[in-house]
C-alpha atoms as a PDB file:
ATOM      1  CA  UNK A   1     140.406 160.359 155.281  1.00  0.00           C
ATOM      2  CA  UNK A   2     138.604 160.690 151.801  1.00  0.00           C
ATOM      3  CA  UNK A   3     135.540 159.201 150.647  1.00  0.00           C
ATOM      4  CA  UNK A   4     136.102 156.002 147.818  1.00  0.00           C
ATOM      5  CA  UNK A   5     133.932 157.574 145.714  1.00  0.00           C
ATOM      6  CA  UNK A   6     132.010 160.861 144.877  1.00  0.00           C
ATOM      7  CA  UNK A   7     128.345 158.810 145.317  1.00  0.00           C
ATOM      8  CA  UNK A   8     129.866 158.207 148.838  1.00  0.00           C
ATOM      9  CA  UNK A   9     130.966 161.704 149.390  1.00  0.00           C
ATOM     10  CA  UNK A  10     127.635 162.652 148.728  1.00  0.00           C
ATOM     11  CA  UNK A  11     125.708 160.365 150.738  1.00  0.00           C
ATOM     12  CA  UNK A  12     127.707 160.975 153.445  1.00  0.00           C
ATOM     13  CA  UNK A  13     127.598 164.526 153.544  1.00  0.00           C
ATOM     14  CA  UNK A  14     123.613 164.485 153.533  1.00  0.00           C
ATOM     15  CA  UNK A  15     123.097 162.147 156.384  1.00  0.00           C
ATOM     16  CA  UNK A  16     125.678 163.897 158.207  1.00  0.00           C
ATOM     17  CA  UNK A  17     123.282 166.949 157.712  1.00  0.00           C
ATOM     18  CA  UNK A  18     120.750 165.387 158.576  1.00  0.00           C
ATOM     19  CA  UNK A  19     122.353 164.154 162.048  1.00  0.00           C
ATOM     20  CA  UNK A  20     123.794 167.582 162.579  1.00  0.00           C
ATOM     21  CA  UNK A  21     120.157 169.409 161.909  1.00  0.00           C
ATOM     22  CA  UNK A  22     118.244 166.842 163.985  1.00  0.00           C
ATOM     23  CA  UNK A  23     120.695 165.518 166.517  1.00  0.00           C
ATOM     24  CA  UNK A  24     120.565 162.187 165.713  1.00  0.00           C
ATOM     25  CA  UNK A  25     123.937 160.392 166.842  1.00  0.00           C
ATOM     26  CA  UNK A  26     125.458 161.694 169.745  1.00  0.00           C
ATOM     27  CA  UNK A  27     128.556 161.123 171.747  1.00  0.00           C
ATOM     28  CA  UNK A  28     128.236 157.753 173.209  1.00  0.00           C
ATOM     29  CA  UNK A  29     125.399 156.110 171.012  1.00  0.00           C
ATOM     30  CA  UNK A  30     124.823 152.855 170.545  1.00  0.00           C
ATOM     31  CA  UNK A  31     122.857 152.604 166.924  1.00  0.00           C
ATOM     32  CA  UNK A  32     120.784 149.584 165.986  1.00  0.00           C
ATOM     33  CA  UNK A  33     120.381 149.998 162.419  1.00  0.00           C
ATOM     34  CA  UNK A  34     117.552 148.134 161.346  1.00  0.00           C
ATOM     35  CA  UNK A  35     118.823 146.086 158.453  1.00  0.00           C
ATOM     36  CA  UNK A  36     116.208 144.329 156.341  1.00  0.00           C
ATOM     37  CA  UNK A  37     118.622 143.709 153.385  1.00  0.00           C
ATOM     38  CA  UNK A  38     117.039 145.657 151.102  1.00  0.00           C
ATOM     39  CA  UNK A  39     118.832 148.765 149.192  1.00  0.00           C
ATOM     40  CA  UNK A  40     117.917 151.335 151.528  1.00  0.00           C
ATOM     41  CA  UNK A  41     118.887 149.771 154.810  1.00  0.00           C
ATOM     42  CA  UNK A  42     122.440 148.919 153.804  1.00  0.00           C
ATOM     43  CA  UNK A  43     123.393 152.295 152.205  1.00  0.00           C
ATOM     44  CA  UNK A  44     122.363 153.749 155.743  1.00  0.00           C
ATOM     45  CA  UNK A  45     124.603 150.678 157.297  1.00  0.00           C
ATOM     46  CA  UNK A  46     127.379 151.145 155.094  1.00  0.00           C
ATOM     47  CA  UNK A  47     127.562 154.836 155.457  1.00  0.00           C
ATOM     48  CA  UNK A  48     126.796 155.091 159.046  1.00  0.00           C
ATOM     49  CA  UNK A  49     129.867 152.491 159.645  1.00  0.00           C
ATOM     50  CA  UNK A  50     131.882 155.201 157.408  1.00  0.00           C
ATOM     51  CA  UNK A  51     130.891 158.190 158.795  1.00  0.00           C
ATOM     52  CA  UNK A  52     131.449 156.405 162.609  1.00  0.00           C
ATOM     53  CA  UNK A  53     135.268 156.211 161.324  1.00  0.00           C
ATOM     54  CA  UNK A  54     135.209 160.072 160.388  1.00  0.00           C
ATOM     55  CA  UNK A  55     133.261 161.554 163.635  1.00  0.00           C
ATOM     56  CA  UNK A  56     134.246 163.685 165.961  1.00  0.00           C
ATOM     57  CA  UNK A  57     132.380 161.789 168.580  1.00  0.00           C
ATOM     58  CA  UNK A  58     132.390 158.236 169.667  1.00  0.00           C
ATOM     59  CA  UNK A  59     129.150 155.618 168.772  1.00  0.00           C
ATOM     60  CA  UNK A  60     128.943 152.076 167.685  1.00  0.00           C
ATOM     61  CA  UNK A  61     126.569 150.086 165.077  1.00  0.00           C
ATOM     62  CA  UNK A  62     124.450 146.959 165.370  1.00  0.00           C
ATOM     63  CA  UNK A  63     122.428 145.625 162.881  1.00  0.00           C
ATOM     64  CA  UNK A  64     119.269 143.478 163.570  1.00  0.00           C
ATOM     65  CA  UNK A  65     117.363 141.865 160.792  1.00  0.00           C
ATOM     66  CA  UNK A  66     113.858 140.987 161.664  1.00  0.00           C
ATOM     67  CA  UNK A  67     113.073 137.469 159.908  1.00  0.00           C
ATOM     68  CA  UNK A  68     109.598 137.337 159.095  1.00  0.00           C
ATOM     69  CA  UNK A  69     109.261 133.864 158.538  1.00  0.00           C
ATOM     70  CA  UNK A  70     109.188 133.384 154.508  1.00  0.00           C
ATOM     71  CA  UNK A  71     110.534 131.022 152.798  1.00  0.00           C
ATOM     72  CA  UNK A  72     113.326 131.458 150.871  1.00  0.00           C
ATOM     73  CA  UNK A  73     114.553 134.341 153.105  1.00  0.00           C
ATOM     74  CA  UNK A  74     118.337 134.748 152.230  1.00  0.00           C
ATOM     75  CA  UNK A  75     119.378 135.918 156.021  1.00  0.00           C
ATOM     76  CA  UNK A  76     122.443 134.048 155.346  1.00  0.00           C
ATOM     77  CA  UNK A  77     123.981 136.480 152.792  1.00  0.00           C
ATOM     78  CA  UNK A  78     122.574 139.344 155.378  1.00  0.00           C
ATOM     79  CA  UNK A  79     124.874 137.911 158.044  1.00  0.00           C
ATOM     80  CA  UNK A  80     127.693 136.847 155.338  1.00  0.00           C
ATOM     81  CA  UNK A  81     127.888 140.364 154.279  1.00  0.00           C
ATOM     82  CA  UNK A  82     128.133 142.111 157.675  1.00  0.00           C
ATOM     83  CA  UNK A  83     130.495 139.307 159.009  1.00  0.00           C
ATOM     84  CA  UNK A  84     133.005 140.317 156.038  1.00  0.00           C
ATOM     85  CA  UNK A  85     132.775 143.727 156.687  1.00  0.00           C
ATOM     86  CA  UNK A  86     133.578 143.585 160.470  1.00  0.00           C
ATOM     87  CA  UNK A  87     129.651 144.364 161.010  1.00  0.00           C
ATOM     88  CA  UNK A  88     127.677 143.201 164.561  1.00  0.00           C
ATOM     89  CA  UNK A  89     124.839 141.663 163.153  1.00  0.00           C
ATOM     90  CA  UNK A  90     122.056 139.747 164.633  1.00  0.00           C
ATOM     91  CA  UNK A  91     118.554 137.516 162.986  1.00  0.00           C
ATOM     92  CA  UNK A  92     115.386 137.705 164.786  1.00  0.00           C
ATOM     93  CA  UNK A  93     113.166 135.268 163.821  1.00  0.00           C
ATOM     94  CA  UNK A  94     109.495 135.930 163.530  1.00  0.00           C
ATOM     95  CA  UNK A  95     106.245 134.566 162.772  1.00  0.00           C
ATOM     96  CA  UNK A  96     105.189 137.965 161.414  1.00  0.00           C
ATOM     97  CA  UNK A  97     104.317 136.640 157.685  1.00  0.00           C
ATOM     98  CA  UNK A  98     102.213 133.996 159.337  1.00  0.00           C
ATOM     99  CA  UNK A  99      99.905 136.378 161.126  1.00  0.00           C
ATOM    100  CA  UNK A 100     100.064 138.822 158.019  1.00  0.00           C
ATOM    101  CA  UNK A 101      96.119 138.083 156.825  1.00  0.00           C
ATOM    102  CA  UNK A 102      94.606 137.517 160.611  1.00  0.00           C
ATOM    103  CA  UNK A 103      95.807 141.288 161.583  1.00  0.00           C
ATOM    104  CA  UNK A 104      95.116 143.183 157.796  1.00  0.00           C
ATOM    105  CA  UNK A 105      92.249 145.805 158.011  1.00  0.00           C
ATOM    106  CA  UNK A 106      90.772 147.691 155.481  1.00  0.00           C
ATOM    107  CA  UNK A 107      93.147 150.811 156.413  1.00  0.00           C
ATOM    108  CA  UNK A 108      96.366 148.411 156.100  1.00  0.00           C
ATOM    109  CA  UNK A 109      98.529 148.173 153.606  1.00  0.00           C
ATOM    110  CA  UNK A 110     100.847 144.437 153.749  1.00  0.00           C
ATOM    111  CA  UNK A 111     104.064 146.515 153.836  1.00  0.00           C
ATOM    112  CA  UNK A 112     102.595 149.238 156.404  1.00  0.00           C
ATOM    113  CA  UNK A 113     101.301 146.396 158.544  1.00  0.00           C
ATOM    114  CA  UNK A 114     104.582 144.815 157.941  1.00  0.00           C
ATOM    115  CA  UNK A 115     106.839 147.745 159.024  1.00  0.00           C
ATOM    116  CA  UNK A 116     104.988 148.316 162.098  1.00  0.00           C
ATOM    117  CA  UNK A 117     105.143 144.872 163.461  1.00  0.00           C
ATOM    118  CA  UNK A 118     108.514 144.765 162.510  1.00  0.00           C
ATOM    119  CA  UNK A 119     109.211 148.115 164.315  1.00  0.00           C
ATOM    120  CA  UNK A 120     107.677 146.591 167.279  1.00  0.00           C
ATOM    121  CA  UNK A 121     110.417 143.841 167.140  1.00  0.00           C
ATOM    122  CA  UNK A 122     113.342 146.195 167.082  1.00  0.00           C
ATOM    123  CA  UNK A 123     111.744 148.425 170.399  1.00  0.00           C
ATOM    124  CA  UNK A 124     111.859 145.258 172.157  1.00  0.00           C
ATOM    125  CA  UNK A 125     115.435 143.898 171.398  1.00  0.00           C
ATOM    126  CA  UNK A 126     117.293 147.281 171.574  1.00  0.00           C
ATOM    127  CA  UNK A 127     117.458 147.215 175.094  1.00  0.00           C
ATOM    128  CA  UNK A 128     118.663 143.312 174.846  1.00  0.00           C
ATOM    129  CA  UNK A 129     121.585 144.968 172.241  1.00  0.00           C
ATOM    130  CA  UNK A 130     122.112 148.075 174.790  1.00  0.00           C
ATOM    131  CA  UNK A 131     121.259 150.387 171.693  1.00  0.00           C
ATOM    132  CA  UNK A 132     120.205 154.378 172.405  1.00  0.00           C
ATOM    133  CA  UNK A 133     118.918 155.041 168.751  1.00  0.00           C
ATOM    134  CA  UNK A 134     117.172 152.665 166.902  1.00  0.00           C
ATOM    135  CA  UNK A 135     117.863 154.256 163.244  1.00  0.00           C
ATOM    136  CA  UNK A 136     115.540 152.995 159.934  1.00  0.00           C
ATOM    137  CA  UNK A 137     116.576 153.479 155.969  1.00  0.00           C
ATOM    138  CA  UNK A 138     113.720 155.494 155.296  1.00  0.00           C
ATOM    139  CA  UNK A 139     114.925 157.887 152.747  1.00  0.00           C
ATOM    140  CA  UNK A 140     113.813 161.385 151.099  1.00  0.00           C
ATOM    141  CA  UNK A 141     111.548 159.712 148.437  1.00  0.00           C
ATOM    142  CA  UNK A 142     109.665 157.676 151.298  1.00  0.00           C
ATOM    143  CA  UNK A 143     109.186 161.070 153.014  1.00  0.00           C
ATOM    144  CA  UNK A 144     107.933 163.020 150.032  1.00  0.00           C
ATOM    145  CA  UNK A 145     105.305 159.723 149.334  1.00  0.00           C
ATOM    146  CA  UNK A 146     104.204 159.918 152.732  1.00  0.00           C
ATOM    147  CA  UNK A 147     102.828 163.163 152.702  1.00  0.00           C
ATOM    148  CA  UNK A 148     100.606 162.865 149.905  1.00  0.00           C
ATOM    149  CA  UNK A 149      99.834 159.562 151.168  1.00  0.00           C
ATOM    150  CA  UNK A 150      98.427 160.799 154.165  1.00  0.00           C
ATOM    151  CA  UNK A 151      96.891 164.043 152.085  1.00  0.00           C
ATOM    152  CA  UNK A 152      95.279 162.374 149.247  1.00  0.00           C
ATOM    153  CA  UNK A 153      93.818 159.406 151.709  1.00  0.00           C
ATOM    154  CA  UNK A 154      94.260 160.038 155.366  1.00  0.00           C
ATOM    155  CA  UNK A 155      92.719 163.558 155.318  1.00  0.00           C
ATOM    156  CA  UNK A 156      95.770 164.590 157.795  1.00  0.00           C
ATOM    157  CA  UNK A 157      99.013 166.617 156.532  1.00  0.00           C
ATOM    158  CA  UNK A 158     102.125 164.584 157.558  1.00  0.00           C
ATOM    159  CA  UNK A 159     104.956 162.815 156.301  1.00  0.00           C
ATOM    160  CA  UNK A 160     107.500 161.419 159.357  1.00  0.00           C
ATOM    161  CA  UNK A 161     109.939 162.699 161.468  1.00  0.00           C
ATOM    162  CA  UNK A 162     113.415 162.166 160.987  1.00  0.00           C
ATOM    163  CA  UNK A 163     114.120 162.185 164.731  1.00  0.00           C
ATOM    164  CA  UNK A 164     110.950 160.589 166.920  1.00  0.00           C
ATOM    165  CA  UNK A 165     110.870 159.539 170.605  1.00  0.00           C
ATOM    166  CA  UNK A 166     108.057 157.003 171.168  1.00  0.00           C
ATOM    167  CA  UNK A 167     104.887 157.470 173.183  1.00  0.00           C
ATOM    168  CA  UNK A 168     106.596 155.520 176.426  1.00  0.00           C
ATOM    169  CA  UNK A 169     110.208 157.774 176.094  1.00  0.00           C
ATOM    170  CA  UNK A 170     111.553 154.658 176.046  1.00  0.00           C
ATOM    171  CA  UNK A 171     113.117 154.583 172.580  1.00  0.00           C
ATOM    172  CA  UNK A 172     114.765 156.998 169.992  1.00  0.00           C
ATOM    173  CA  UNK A 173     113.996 156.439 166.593  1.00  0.00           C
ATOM    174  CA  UNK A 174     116.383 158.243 163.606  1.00  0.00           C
ATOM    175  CA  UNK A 175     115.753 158.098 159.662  1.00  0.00           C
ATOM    176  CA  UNK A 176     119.319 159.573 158.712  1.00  0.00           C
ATOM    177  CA  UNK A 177     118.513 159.070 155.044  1.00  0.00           C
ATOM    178  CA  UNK A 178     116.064 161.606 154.920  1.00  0.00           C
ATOM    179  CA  UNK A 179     117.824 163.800 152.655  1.00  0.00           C
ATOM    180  CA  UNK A 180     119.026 160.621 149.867  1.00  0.00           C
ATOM    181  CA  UNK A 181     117.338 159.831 147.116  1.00  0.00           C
ATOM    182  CA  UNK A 182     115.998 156.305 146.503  1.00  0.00           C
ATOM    183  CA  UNK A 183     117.990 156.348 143.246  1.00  0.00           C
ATOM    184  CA  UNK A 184     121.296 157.261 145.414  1.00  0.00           C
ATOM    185  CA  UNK A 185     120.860 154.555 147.959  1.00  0.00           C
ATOM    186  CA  UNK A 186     120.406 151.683 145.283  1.00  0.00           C
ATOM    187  CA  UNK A 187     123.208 153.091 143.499  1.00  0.00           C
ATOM    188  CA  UNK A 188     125.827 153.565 146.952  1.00  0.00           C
ATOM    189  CA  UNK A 189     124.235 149.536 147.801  1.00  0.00           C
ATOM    190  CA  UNK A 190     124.936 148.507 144.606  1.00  0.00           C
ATOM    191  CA  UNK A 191     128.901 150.671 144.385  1.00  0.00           C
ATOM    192  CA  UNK A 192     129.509 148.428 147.723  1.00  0.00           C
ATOM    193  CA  UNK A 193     128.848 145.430 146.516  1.00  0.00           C
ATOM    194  CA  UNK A 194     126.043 144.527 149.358  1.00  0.00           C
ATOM    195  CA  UNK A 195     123.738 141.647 148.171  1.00  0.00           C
ATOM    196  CA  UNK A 196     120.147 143.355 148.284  1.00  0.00           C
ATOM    197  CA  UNK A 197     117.764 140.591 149.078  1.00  0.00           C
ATOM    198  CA  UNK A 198     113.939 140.537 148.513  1.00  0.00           C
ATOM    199  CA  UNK A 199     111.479 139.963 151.894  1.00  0.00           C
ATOM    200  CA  UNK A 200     110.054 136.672 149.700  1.00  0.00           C
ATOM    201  CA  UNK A 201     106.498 138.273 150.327  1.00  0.00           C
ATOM    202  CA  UNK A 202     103.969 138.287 147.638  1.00  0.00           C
ATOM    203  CA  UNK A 203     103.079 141.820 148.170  1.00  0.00           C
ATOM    204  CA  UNK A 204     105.950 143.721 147.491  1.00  0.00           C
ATOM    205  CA  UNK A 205     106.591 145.589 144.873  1.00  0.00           C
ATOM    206  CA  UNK A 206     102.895 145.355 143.314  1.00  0.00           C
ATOM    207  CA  UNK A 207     102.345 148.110 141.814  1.00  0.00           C
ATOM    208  CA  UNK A 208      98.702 148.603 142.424  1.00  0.00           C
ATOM    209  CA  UNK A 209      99.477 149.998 146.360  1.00  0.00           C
ATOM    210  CA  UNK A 210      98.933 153.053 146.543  1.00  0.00           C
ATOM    211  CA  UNK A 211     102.262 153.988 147.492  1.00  0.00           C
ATOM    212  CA  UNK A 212     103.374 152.675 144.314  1.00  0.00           C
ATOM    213  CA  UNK A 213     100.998 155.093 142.730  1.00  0.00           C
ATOM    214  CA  UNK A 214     102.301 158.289 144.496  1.00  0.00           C
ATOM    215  CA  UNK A 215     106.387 156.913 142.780  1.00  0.00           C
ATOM    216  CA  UNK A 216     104.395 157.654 139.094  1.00  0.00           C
ATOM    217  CA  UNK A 217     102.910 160.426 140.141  1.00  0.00           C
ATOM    218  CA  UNK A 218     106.205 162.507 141.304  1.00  0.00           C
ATOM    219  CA  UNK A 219     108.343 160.365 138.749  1.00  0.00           C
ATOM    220  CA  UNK A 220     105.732 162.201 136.514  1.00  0.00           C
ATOM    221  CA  UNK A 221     106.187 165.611 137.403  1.00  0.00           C
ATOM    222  CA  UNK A 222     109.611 165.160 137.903  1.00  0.00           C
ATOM    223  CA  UNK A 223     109.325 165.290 133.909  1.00  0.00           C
ATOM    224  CA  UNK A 224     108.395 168.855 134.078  1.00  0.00           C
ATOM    225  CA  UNK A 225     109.706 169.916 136.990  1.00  0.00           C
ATOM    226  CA  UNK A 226     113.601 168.341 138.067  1.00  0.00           C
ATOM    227  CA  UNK A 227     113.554 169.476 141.235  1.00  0.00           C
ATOM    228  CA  UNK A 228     110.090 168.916 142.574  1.00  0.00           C
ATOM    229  CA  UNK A 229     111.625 166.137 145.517  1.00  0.00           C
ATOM    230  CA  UNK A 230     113.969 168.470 146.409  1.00  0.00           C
ATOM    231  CA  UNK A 231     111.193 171.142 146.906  1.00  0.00           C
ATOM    232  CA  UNK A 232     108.560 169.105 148.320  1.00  0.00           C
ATOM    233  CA  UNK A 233     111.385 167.965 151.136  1.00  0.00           C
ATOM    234  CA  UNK A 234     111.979 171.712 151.578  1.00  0.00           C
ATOM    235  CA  UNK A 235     108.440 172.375 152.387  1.00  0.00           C
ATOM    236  CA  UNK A 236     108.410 169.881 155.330  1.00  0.00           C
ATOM    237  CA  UNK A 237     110.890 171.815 156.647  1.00  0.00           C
ATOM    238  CA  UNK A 238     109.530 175.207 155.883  1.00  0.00           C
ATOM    239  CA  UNK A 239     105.699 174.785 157.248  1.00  0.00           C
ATOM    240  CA  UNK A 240     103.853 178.347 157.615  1.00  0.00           C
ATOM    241  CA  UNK A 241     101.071 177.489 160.755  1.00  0.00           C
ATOM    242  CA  UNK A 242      99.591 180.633 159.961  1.00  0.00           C
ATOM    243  CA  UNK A 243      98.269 179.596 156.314  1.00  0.00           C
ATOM    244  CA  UNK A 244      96.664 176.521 157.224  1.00  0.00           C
ATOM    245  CA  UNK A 245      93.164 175.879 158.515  1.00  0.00           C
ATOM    246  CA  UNK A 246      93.882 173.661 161.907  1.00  0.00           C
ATOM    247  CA  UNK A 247      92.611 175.639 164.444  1.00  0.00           C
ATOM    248  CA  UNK A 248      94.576 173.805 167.132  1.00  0.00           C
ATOM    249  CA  UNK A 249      98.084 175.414 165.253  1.00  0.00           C
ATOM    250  CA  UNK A 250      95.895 178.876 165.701  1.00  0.00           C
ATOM    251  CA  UNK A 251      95.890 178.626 169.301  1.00  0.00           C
ATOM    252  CA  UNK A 252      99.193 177.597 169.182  1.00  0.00           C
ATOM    253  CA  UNK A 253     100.782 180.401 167.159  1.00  0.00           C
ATOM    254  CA  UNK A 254      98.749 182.635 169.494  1.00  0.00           C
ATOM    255  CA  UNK A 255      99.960 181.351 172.387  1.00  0.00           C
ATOM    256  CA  UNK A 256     103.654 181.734 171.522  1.00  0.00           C
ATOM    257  CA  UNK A 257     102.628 184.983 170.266  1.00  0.00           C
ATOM    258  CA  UNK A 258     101.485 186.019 173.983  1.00  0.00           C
ATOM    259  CA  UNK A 259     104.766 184.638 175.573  1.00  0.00           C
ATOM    260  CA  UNK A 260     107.085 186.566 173.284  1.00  0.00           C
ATOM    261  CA  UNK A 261     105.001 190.015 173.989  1.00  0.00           C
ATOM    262  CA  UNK A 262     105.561 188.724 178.021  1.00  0.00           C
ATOM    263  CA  UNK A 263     108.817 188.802 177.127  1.00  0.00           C
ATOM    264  CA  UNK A 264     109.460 191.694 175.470  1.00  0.00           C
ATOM    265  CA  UNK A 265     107.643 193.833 177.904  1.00  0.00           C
ATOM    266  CA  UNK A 266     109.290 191.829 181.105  1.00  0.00           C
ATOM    267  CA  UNK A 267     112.435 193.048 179.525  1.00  0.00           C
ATOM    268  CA  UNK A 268     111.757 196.694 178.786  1.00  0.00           C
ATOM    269  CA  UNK A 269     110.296 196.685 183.020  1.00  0.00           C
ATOM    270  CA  UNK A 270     113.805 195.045 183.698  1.00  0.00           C
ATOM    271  CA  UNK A 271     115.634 197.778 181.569  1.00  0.00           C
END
């Protein structure tokens, strides 16, 4: 079976790296994709469904949209869309924009605030939908902001995982995307025809946030340097413990370091 297009082939063939490298979608999965109706969450619905009819082993899809209570949310095209394309899909309705400005700190941003509570939605209806992974469109660019996010404000070096069990081991949470670009998920939304609809908040897409800010600052670089995202996602992967200054990874690498000379010397005893 061959892809429609060669922006499909390509998508495709990164997430399927990405849930070969990080065991993401095993045999049996149920996936709750979920599906905001924004560009990034239907190129990871639309090519998750396509890669599903490809696989050598057996999961299913359902999509949940988390309403948060705007007006002027268009969940009807969300469930139009998915009905036309053979797609489970189910709305849960929220008050979350209500509460928005009662629960926003100083250390918040809207759309981080937003995401979380959202997140918090989708851990407590996957077991109602009988779904093993819970998988969100969070894509390479989102990884490479995060990470100088967290280093140019948080004071911590991080970016997010592209598999992550949470803190209770209840729930499995995959970012399959995590080798896309932003500009190759609009484009694959936009080649399949999926209506990408707004959240109706005031907040997004102002370009004072901060994340915002870290888009013109790679977009700038990029100038210079073509392949700085694909370098910078190369580096998550590639971290030396050795050459940084945590002293927890210290003990760490020592520790391992002490087990493997165990080792070796058990064996040579043995031999």
């Amino acid at each position: 079976m061959s892809y429609r297009t060669p922006l499909e082939a390509r998508v495709a063939k990164k997430v399927a790296r990405a849930i070969t490298e990080h065991r993401l979608i095993e045999d049996g999965d149920r996936v709750l994709i979920g599906l905001s109706g924004g560009k990034d969450s239907w190129a990871l619905m639309q090519v998750l469904d396509v890669l599903r009819r490809r696989a050598p082993i057996d999961f299913s899809l359902v999509a949940v949209n988390v309403h948060s209570g705007y007006e002027g949310f268009r969940h009807d095209l969300i469930e139009e869309a998915c009905r036309e394309r053979g797609w489970e899909c189910h709305i849960e309705h929220t008050t979350i924009g209500a509460i928005m400005d009662d629960l926003l700190d100083d250390t918040d941003t809207p759309c981080s605030l937003c995401a979380r509570l959202r997140r918090g939605v989708l851990y407590r209806v996957a077991e109602r939908h009988g779904a093993t992974k819970i998988a969100l469109g969070h894509h390479l660019d989102d990884f490479i902001e995060t990470v100088l996010l967290n280093l140019f404000f948080q004071g911590t070096l991080k970016a997010m995982p592209a598999r992550l069990v949470s803190d209770d081991g209840r729930h499995v949470v995959i970012r399959p995307l995590v080798y896309v670009l932003e500009s190759e998920a609009r484009a694959y939304a936009q080649e399949s025809n999926l209506p990408v609809i707004g959240c109706c908040c005031s907040a997004c897409g102002d370009l004072s946030l901060k994340r915002q800010r870290m888009k013109r600052l790679i977009a700038d670089l990029e100038l210079e340097h073509p392949d700085i995202k694909s370098s910078m996602i190369r580096a998550l992967g590639n971290v030396v413990p050795s050459h940084l200054i945590d002293g927890r990874l210290a003990e760490a690498a020592d520790a391992i370091r002490a087990e493997r000379r165990g080792g070796r010397a058990a064996a040579v005893q043995s031999a």
